[in-house]
Protein backbone atom coordinates (compact mmCIF):
# COMPACT_ATOMS: atom_id res chain seq x y z
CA UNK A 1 -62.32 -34.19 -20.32
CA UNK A 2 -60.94 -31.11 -19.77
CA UNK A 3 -61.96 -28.27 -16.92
CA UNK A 4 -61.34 -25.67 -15.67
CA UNK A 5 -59.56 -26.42 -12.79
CA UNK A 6 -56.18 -25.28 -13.69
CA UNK A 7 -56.74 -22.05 -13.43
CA UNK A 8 -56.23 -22.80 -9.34
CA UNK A 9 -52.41 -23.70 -10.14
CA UNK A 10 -51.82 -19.85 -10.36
CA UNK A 11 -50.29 -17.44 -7.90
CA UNK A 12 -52.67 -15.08 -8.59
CA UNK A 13 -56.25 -17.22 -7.61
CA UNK A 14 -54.13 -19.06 -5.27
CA UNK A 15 -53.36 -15.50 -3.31
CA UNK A 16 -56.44 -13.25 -4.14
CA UNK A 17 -58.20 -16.77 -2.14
CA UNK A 18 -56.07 -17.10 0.87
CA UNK A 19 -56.10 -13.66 0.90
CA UNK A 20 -59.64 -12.49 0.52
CA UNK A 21 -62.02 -14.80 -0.22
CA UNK A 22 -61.38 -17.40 2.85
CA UNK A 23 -61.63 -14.48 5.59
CA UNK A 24 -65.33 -13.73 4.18
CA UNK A 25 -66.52 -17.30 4.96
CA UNK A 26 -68.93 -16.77 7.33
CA UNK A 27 -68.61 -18.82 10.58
CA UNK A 28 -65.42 -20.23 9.21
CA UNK A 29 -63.51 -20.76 12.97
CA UNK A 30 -66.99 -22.11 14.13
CA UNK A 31 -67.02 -24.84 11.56
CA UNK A 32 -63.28 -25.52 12.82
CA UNK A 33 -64.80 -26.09 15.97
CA UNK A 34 -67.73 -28.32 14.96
CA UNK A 35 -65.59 -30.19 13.04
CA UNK A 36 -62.83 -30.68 15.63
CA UNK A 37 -65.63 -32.12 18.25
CA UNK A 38 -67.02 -34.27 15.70
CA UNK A 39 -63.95 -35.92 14.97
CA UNK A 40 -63.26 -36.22 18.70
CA UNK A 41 -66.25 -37.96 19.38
CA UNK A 42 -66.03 -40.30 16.44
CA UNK A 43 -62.17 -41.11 16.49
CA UNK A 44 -60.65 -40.30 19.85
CA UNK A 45 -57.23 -42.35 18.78
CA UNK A 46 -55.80 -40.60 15.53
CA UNK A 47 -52.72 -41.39 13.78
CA UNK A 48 -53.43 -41.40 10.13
CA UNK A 49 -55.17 -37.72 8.69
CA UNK A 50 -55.70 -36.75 5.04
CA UNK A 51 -56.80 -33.04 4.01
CA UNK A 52 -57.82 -33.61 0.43
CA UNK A 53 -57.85 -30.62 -1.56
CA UNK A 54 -56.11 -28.69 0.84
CA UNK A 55 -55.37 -25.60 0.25
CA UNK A 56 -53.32 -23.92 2.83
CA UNK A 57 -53.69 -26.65 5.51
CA UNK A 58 -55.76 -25.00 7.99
CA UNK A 59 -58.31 -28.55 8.75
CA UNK A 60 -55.33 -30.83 8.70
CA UNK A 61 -53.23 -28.19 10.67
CA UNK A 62 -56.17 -27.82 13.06
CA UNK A 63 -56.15 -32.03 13.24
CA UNK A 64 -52.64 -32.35 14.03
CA UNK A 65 -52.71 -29.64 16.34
CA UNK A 66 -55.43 -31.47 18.64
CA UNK A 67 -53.28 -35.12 17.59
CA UNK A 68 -50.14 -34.55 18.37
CA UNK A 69 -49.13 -38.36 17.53
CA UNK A 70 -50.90 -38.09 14.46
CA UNK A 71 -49.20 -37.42 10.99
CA UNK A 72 -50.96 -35.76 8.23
CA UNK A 73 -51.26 -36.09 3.95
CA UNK A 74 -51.91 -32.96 2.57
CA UNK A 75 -53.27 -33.23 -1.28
CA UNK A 76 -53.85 -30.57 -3.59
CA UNK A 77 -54.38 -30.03 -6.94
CA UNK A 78 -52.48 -27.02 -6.96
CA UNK A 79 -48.42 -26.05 -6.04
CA UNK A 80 -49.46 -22.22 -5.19
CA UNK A 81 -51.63 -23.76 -2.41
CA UNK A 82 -49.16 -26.66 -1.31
CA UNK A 83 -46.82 -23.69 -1.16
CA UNK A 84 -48.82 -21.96 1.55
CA UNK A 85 -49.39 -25.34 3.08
CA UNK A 86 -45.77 -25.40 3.08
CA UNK A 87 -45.39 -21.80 5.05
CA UNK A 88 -47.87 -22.74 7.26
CA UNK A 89 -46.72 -26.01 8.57
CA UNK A 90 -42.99 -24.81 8.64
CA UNK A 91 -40.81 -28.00 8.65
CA UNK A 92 -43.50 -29.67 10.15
CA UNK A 93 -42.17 -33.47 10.01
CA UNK A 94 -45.72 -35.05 10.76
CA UNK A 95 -46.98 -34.60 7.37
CA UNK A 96 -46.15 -34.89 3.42
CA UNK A 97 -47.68 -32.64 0.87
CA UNK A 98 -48.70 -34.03 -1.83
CA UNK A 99 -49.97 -32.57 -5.38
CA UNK A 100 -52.84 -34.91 -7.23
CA UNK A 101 -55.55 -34.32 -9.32
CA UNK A 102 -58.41 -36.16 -7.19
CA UNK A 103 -61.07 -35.01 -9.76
CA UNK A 104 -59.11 -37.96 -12.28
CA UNK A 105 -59.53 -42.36 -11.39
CA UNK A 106 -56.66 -43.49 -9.38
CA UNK A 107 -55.83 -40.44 -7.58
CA UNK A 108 -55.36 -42.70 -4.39
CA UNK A 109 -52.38 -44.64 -5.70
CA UNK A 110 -50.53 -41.14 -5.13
CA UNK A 111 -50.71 -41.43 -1.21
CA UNK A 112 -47.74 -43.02 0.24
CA UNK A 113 -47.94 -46.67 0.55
CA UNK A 114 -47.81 -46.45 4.24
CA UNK A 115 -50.51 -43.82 4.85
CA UNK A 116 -53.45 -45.37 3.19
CA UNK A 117 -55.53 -46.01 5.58
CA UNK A 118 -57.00 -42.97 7.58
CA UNK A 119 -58.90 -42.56 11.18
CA UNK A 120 -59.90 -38.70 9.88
CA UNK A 121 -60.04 -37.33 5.99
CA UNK A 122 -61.02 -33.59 5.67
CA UNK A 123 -61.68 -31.88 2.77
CA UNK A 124 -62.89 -27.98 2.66
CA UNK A 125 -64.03 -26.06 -0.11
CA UNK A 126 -62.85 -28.29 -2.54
CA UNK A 127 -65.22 -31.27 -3.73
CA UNK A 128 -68.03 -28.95 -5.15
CA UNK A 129 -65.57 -27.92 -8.24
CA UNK A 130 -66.16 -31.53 -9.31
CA UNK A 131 -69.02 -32.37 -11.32
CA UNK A 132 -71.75 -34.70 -9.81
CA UNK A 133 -71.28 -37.55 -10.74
CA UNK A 134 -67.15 -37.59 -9.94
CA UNK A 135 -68.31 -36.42 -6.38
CA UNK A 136 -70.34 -40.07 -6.15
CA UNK A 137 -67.02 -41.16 -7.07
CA UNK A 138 -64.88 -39.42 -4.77
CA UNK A 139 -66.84 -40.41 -2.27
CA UNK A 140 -66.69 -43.96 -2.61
CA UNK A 141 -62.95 -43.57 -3.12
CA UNK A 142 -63.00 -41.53 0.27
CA UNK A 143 -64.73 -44.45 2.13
CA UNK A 144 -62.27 -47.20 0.57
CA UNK A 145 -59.38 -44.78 2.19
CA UNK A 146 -61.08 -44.84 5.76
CA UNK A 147 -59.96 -46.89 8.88
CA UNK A 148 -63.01 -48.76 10.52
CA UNK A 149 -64.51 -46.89 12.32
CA UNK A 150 -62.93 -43.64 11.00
CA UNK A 151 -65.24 -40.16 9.61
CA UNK A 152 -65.17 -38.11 6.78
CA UNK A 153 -66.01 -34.32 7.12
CA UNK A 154 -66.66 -32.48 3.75
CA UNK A 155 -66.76 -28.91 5.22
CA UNK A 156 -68.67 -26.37 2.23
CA UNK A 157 -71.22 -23.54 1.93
CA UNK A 158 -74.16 -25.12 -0.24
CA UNK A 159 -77.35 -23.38 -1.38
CA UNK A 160 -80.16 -24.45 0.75
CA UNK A 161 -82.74 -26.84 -1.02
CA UNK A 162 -85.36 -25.05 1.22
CA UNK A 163 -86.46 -21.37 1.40
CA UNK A 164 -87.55 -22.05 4.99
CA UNK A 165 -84.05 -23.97 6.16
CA UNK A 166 -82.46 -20.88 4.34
CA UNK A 167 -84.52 -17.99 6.12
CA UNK A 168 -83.76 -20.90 9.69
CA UNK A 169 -79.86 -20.35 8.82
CA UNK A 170 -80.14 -15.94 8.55
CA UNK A 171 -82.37 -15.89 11.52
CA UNK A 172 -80.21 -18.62 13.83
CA UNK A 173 -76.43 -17.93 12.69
CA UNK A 174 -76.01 -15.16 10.60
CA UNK A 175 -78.65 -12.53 12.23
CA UNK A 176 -77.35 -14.04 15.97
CA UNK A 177 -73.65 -12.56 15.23
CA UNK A 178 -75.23 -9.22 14.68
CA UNK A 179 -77.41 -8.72 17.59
């Protein structure tokens, strides 16, 4: 089946997101945050990380910044954004950039045989381009890839299913950085 997905191996989307449309997610450092504390309450020894679908690198940067022993995977789908994972990490020896098509069976026998096997995987922005039932799928695939014990954290904006949690979210986060 094809998509439409290629259209994110351009320069142009590739720059006009890192470039625009990231710096108008709203709370974006704060989910950083959450997400750091989360994984250091859930895996407090890290060694193995994988940032699937990852863009620039900024969640498996921020991992390996708070794991120092820790070395990274870094999968995208697209070379423009392993490019600017590239710049970002500099000649960063603690992790290997990868590009895979997730959203296809077997993506996982891309990883390097001895990184399979992960305490943290992160993954922002990325999984909702997938149709439903290949998320079910990645899913499943992301469990298989995780070290006992070890957490996923799917960072994404999603439409609220409620009216009232959405009018909760304005009134608690967005209206709070305003006042």
């Amino acid at each position: 089946m094809e998509t439409q997905d290629a259209v994110w191996q351009t320069n142009e989307l590739t720059q006009t997101y890192l470039s625009g449309i990231r710096g108008a997610i709203p709370l974006a450092q704060e989910q950083i945050d959450v997400m750091l504390r989360l994984i250091r309450a859930a895996a407090p020894d890290v060694t193995a990380v994988l940032d699937l679908g990852c863009g620039d690198g900024i969640l498996g940067q921020a991992v390996l910044d708070q794991y120092p022993k820790a070395k990274g995977v870094f999968a995208d789908f697209s070379e423009p954004m392993l490019e600017a994972a590239r710049k970002r990490m500099g000649d960063e020896d603690r992790c290997t950039l990868i590009q895979l098509d997730y959203g296809k069976k077997g993506w996982e026998n891309s990883l390097p045989p001895d990184l399979r096997r992960y305490e943290v995987i992160v993954s922002g922005f990325s999984i909702h381009h997938q149709p439903d039932e290949r998320k079910k799928e990645v899913y499943a695939e992301l469990y298989n890839l995780l070290a006992p014990g070890g957490i996923f954290l799917n960072l994404e904006h999603v439409a609220s299913h409620s009216p009232w949690v959405e009018l909760r979210f304005e009134e608690f986060f967005i209206d709070a950085l305003y006042t």
